[in-house]
C-alpha atoms as a PDB file:
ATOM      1  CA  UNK A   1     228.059 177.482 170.658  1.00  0.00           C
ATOM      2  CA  UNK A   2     227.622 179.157 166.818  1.00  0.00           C
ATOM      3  CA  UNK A   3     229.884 176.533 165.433  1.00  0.00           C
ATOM      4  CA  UNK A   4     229.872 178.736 161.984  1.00  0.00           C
ATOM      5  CA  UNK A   5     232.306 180.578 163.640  1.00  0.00           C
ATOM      6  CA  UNK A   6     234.994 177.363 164.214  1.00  0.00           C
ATOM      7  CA  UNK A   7     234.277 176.682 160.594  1.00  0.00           C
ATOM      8  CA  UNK A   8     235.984 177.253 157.325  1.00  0.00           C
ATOM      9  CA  UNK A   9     233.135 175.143 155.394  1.00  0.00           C
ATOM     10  CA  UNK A  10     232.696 176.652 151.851  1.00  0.00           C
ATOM     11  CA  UNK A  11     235.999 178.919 151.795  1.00  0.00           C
ATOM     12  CA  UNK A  12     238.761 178.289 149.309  1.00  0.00           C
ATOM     13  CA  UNK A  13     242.349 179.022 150.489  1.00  0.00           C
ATOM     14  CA  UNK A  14     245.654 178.685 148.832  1.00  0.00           C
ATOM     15  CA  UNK A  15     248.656 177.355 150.643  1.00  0.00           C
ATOM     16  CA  UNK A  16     251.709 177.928 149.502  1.00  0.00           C
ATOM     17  CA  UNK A  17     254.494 175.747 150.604  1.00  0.00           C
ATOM     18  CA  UNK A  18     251.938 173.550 150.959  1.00  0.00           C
ATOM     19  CA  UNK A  19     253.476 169.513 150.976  1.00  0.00           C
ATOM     20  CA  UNK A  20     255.741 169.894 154.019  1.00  0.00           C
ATOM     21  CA  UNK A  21     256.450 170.993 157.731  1.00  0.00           C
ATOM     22  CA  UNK A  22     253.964 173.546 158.414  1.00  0.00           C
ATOM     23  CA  UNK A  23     252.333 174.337 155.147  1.00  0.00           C
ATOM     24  CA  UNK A  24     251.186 170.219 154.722  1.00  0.00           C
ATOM     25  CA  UNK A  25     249.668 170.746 158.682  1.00  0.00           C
ATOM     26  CA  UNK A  26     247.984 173.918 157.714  1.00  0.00           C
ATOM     27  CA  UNK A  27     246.271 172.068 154.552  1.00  0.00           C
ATOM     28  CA  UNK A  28     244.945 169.304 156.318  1.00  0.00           C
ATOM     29  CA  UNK A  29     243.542 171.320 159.141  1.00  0.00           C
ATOM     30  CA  UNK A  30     241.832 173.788 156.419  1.00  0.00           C
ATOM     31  CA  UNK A  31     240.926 170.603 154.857  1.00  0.00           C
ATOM     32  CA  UNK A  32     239.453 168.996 158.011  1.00  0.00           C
ATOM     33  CA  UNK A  33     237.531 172.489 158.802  1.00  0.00           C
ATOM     34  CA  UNK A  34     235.691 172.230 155.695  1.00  0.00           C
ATOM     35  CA  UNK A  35     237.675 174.410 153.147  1.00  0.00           C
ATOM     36  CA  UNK A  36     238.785 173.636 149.749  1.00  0.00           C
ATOM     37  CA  UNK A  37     242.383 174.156 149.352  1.00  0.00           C
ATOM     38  CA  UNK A  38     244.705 175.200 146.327  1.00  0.00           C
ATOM     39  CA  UNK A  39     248.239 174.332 147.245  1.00  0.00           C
ATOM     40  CA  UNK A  40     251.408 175.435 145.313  1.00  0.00           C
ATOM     41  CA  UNK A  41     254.834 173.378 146.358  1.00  0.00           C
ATOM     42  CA  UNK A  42     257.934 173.312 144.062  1.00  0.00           C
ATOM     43  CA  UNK A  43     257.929 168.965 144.172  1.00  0.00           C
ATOM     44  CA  UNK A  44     255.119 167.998 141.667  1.00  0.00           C
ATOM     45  CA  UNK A  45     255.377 164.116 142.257  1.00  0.00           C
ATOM     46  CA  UNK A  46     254.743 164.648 146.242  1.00  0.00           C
ATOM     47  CA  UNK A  47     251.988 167.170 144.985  1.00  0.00           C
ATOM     48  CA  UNK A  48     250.059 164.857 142.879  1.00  0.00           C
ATOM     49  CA  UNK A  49     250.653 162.181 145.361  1.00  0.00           C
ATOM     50  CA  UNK A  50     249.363 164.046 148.651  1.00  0.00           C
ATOM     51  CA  UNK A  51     246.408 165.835 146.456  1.00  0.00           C
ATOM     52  CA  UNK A  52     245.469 162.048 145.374  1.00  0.00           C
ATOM     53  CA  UNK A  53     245.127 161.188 149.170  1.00  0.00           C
ATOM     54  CA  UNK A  54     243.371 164.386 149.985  1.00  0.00           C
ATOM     55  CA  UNK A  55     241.117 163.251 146.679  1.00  0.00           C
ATOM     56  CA  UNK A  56     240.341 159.665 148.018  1.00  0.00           C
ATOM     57  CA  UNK A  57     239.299 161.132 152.018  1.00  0.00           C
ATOM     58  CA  UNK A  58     236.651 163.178 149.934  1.00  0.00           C
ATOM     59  CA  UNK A  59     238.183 166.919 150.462  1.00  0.00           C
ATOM     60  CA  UNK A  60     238.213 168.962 147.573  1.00  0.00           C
ATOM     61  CA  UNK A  61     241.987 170.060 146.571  1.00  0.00           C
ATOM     62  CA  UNK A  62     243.898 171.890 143.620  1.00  0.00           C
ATOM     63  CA  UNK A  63     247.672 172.231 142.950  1.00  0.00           C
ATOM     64  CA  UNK A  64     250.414 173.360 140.870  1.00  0.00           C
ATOM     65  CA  UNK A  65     254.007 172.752 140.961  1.00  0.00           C
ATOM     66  CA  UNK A  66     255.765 176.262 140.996  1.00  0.00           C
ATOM     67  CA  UNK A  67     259.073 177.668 142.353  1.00  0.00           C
ATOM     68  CA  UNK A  68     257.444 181.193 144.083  1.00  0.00           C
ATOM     69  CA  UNK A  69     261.416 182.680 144.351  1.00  0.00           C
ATOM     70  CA  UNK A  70     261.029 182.988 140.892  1.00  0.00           C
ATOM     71  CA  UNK A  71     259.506 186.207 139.262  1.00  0.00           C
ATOM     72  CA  UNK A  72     256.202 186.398 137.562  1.00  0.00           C
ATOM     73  CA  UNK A  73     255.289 183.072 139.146  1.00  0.00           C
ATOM     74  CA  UNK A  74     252.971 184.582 141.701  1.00  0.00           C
ATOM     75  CA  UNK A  75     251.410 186.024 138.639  1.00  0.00           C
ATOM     76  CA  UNK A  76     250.652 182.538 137.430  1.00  0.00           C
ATOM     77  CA  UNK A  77     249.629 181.073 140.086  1.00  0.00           C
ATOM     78  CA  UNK A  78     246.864 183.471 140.866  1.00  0.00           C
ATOM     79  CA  UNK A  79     245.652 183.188 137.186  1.00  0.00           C
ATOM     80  CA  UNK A  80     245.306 179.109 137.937  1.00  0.00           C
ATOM     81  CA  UNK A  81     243.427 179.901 140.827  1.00  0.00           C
ATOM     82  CA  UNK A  82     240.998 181.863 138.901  1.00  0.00           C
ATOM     83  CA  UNK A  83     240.796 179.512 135.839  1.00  0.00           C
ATOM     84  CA  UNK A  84     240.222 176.679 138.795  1.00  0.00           C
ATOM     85  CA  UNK A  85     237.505 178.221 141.185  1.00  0.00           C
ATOM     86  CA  UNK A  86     237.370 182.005 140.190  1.00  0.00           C
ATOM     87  CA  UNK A  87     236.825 182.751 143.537  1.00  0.00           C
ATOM     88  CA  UNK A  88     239.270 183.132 146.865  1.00  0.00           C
ATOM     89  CA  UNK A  89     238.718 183.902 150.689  1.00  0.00           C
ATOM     90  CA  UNK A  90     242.274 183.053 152.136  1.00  0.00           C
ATOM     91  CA  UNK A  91     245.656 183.142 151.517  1.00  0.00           C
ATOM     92  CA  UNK A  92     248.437 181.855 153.945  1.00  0.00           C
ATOM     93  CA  UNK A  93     251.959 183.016 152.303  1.00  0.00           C
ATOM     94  CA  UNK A  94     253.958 180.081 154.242  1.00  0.00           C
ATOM     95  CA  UNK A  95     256.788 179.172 151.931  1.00  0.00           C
ATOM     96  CA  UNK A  96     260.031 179.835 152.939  1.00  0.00           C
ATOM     97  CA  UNK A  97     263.499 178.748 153.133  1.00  0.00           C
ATOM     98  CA  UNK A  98     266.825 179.636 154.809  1.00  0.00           C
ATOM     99  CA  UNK A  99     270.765 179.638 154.459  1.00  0.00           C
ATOM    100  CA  UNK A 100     272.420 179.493 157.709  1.00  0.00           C
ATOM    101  CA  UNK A 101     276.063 181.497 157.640  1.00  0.00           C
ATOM    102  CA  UNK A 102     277.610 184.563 159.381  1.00  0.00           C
ATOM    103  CA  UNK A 103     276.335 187.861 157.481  1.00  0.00           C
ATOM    104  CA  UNK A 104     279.987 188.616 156.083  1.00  0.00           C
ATOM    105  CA  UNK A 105     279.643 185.539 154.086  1.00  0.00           C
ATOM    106  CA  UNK A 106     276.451 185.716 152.198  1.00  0.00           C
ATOM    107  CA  UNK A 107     276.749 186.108 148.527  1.00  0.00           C
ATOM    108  CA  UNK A 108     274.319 188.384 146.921  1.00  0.00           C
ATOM    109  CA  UNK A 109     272.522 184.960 145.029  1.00  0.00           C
ATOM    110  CA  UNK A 110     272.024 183.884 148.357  1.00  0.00           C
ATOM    111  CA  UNK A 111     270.934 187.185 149.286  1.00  0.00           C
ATOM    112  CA  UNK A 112     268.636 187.212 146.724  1.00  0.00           C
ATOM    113  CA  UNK A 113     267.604 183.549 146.666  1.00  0.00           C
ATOM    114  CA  UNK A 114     265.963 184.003 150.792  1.00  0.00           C
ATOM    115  CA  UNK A 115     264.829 187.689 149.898  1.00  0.00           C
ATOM    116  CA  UNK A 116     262.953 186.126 147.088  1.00  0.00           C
ATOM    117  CA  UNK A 117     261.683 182.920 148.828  1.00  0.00           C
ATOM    118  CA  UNK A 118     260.859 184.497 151.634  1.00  0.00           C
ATOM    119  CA  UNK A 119     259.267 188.306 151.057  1.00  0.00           C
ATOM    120  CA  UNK A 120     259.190 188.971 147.508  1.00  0.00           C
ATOM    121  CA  UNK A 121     256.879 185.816 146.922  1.00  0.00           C
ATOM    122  CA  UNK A 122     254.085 186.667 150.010  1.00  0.00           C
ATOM    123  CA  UNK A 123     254.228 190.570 148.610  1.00  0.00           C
ATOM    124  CA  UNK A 124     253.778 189.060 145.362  1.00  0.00           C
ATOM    125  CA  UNK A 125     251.087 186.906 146.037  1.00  0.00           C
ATOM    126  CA  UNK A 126     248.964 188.882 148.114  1.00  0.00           C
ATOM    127  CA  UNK A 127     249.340 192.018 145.661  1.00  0.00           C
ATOM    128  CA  UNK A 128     248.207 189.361 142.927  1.00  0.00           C
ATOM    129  CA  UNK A 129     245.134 187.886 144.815  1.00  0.00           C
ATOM    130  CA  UNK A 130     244.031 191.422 146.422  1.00  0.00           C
ATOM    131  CA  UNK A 131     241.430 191.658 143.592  1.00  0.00           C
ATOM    132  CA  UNK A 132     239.708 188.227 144.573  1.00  0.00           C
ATOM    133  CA  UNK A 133     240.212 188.540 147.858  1.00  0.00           C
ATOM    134  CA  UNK A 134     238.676 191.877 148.076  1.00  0.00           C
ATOM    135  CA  UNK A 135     235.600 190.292 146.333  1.00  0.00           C
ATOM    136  CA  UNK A 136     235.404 187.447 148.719  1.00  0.00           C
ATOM    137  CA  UNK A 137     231.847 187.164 149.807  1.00  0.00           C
ATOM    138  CA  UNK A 138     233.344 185.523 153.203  1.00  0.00           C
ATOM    139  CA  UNK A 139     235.650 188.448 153.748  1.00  0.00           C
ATOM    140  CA  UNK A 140     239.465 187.781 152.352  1.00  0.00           C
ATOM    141  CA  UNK A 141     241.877 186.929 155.017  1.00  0.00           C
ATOM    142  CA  UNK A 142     245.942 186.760 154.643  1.00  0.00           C
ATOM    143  CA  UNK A 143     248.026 184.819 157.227  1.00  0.00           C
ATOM    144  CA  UNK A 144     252.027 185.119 156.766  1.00  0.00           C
ATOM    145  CA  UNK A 145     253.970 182.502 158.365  1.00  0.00           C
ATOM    146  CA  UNK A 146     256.782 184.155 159.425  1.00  0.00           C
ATOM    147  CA  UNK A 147     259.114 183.719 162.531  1.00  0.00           C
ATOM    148  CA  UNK A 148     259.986 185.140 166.131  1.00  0.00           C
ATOM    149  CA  UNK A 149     263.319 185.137 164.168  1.00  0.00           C
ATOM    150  CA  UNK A 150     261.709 188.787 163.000  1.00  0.00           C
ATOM    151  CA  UNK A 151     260.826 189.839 166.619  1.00  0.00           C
ATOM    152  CA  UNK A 152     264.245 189.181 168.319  1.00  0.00           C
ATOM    153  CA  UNK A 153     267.736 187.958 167.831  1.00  0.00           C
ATOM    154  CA  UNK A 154     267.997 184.064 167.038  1.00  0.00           C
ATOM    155  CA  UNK A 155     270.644 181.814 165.110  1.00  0.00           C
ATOM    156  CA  UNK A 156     269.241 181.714 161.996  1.00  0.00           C
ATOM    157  CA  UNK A 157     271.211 184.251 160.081  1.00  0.00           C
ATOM    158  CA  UNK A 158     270.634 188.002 159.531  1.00  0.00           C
ATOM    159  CA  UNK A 159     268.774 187.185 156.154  1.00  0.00           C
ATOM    160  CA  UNK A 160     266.203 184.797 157.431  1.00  0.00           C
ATOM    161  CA  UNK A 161     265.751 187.373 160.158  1.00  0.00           C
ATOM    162  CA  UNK A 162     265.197 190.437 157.682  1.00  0.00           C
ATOM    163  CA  UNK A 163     262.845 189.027 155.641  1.00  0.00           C
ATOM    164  CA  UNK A 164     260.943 187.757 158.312  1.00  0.00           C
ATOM    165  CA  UNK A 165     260.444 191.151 160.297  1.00  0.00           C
ATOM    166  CA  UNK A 166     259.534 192.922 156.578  1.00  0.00           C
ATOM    167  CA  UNK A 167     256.262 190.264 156.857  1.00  0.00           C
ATOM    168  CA  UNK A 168     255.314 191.256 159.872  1.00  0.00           C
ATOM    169  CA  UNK A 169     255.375 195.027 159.005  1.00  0.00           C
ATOM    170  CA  UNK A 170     253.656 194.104 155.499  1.00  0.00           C
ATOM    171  CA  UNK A 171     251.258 192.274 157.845  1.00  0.00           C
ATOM    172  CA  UNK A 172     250.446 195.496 160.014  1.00  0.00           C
ATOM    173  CA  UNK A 173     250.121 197.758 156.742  1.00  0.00           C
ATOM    174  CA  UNK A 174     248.237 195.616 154.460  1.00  0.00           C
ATOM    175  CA  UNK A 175     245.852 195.178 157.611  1.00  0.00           C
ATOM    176  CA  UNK A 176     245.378 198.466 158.080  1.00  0.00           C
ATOM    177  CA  UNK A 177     245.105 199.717 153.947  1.00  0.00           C
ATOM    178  CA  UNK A 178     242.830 197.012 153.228  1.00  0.00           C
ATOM    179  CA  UNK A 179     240.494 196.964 155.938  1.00  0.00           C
ATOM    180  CA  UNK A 180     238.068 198.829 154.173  1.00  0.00           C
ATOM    181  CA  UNK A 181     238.266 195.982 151.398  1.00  0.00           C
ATOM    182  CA  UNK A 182     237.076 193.937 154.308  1.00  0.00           C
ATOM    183  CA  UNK A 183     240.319 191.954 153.767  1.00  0.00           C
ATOM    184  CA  UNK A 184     241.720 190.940 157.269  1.00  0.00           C
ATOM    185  CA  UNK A 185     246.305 190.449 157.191  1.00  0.00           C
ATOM    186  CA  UNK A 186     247.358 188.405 160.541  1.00  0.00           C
ATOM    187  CA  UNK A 187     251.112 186.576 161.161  1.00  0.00           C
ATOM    188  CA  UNK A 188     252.201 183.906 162.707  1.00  0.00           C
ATOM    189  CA  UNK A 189     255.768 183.754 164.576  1.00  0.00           C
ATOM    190  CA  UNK A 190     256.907 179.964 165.157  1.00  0.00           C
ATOM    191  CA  UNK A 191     260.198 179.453 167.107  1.00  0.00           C
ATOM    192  CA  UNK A 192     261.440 176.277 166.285  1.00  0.00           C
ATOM    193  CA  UNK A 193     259.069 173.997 165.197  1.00  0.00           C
ATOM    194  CA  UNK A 194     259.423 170.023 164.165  1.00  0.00           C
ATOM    195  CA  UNK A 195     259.946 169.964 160.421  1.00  0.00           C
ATOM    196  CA  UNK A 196     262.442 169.572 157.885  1.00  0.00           C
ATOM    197  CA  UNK A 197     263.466 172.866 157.480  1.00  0.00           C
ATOM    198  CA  UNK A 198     264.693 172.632 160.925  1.00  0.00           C
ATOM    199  CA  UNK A 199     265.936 169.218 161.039  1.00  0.00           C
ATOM    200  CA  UNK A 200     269.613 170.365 160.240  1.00  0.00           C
ATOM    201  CA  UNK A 201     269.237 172.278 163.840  1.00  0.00           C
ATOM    202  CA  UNK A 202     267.471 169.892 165.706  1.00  0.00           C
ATOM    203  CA  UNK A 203     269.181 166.774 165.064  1.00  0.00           C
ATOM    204  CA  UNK A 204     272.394 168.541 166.447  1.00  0.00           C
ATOM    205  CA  UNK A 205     272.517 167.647 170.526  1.00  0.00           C
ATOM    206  CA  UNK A 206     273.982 170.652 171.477  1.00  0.00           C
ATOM    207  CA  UNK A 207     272.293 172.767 169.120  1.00  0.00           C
ATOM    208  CA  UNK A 208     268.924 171.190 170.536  1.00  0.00           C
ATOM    209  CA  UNK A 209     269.787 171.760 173.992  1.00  0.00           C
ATOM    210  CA  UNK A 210     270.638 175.288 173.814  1.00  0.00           C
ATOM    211  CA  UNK A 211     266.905 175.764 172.370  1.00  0.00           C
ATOM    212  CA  UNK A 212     265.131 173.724 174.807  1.00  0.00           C
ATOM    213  CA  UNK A 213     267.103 175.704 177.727  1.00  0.00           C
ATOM    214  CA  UNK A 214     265.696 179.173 176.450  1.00  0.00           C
ATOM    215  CA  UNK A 215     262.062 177.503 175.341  1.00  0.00           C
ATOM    216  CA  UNK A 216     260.238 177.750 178.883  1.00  0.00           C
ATOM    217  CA  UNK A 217     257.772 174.832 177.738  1.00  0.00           C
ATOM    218  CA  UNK A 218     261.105 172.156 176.923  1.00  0.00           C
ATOM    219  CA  UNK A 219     259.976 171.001 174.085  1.00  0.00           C
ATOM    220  CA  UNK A 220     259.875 171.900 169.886  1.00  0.00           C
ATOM    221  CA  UNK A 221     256.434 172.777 168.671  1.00  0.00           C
ATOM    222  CA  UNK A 222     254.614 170.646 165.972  1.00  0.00           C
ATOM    223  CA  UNK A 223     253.196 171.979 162.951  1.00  0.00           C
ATOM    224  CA  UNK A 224     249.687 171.244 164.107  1.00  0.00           C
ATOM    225  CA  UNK A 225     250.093 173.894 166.786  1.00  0.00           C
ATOM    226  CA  UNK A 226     250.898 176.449 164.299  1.00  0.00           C
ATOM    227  CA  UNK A 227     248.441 175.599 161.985  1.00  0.00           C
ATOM    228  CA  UNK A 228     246.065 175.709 164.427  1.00  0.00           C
ATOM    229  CA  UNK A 229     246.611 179.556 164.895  1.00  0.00           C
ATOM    230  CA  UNK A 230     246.726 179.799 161.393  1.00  0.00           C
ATOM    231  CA  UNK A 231     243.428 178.286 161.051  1.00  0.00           C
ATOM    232  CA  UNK A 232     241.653 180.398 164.102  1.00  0.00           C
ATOM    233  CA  UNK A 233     242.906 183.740 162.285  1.00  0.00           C
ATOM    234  CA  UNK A 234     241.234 182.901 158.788  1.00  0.00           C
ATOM    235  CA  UNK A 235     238.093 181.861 160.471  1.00  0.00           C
ATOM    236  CA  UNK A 236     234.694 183.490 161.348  1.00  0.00           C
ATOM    237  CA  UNK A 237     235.630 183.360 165.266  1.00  0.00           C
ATOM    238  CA  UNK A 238     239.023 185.469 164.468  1.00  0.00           C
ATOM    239  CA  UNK A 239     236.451 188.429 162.923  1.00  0.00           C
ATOM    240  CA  UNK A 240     237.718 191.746 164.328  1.00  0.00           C
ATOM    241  CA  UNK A 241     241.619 190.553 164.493  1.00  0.00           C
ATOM    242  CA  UNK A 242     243.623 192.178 162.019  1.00  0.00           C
ATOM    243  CA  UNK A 243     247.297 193.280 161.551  1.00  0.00           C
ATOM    244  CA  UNK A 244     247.806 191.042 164.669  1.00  0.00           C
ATOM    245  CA  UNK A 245     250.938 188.691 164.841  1.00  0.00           C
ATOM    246  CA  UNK A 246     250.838 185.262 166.919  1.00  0.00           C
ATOM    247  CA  UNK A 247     253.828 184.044 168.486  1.00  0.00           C
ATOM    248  CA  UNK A 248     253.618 179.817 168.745  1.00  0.00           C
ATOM    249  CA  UNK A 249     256.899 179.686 170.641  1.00  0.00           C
ATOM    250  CA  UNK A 250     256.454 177.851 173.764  1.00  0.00           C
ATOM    251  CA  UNK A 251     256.661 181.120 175.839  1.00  0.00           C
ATOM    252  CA  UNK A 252     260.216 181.947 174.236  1.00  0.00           C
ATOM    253  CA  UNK A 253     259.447 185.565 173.363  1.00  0.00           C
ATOM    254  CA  UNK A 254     258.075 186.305 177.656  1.00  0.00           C
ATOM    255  CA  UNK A 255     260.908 184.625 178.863  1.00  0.00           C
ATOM    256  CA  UNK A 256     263.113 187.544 180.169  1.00  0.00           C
ATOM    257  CA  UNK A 257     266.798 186.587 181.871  1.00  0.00           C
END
């Protein structure tokens, strides 16, 4: 076996989200495959504390503290990227958050606050890091993180829905307009997964059993599993997959009545 191609040894990838839930698994696998990671989370103290650790097991790691809802941030954080390493191969747009409530009762700043968390920061960022990415010498690769929430009808609120189909169709069209930059754009789709953006759901009984008795496996994913498709679409193995979307749902999606 060419293990070159189950390796991400020499590539530098920026994580956003990057201290919890998914986004903290997806780091350490990247980190574990041999990459060099840049992660951007909103909680500087866990930040500094987790790149510390990552310091001490001898990985190579960059951060900075940043809200990407905001505007221009994406703008910023690109720039420390370049002031840090100058270069970039991948970038896996995984922050995200959610406000659970019947559409009639969103508020437009709550409209605006998941829009913003969710889409407007990946569009951002990967319009931002197109230039380095197009220049990576590894080929750039893009990963969203978004949901199966954007593929069918789930709980989570019209909003958290929306903005998670609009990544998948960003995924299919920056795939396709920047293939000739040799740039490859790949989603995930996670149904409910074991972190704390879920907690609120999962700790609820009936809630919990109402997921398990439409997940054909009977169980909630862990992070690890999804960043473990994360990590196979941004490596060498992954090569001719592009504007591709994975869904790590336990066989939810197949499931018919």
């Amino acid at each position: 076996m060419n293990q070159t191609l189950w390796s991400l040894s020499g590539q530098r990838a920026l994580v956003t989200g990057g201290t919890k839930g998914i986004g903290e698994a997806i780091v350490r696998q990247f980190l574990d495959l041999g990459a060099s990671v840049f992660i951007v989370a909103r909680d500087n103290e866990l930040l500094q504390r987790q790149i510390n650790d990552y310091r001490q097991q001898g990985h190579t790691v960059e951060g900075i503290a940043a809200d990407v809802s905001q505007p221009g941030v994406a703008a910023q954080i690109i720039e420390s990227v370049k002031t840090t390493w100058s270069k970039l191969d991948i970038l896996v747009n995984n922050a995200g958050s959610n406000i659970r409530k019947p559409t009639a009762e969103y508020s437009p700043a709550e409209y605006d606050y998941v829009l913003n968390t969710n889409l407007r920061s990946a569009y951002e960022l990967s319009q931002a890091a197109y230039p380095m990415l197009k220049d990576s010498e590894a080929g750039g690769k893009i990963v969203f993180v978004s949901s199966v929430s954007g593929l069918t009808h789930t709980s989570s609120g019209s909003l958290y829905g929306m903005t998670k189909a609009a990544m998948l169709q960003l995924t299919r069209n920056l795939a396709v307009e920047w293939a000739s930059d040799g740039i490859r754009v790949n989603a995930v789709a996670p149904w409910y997964i074991n972190t704390p953006l879920a907690a609120p759901v999962l700790t609820n009984p009936e809630k919990l059993g109402g997921i398990l008795e439409r997940t054909p496996m009977n169980r909630i994913g862990e992070p690890a599993e999804v960043a473990s498709a994360v990590s196979f679409l941004t490596m060498p193995a992954s090569g001719y997959i592009t504007g591709q979307v994975i869904a790590v749902d336990g066989g939810l999606l197949a499931w018919g009545y």
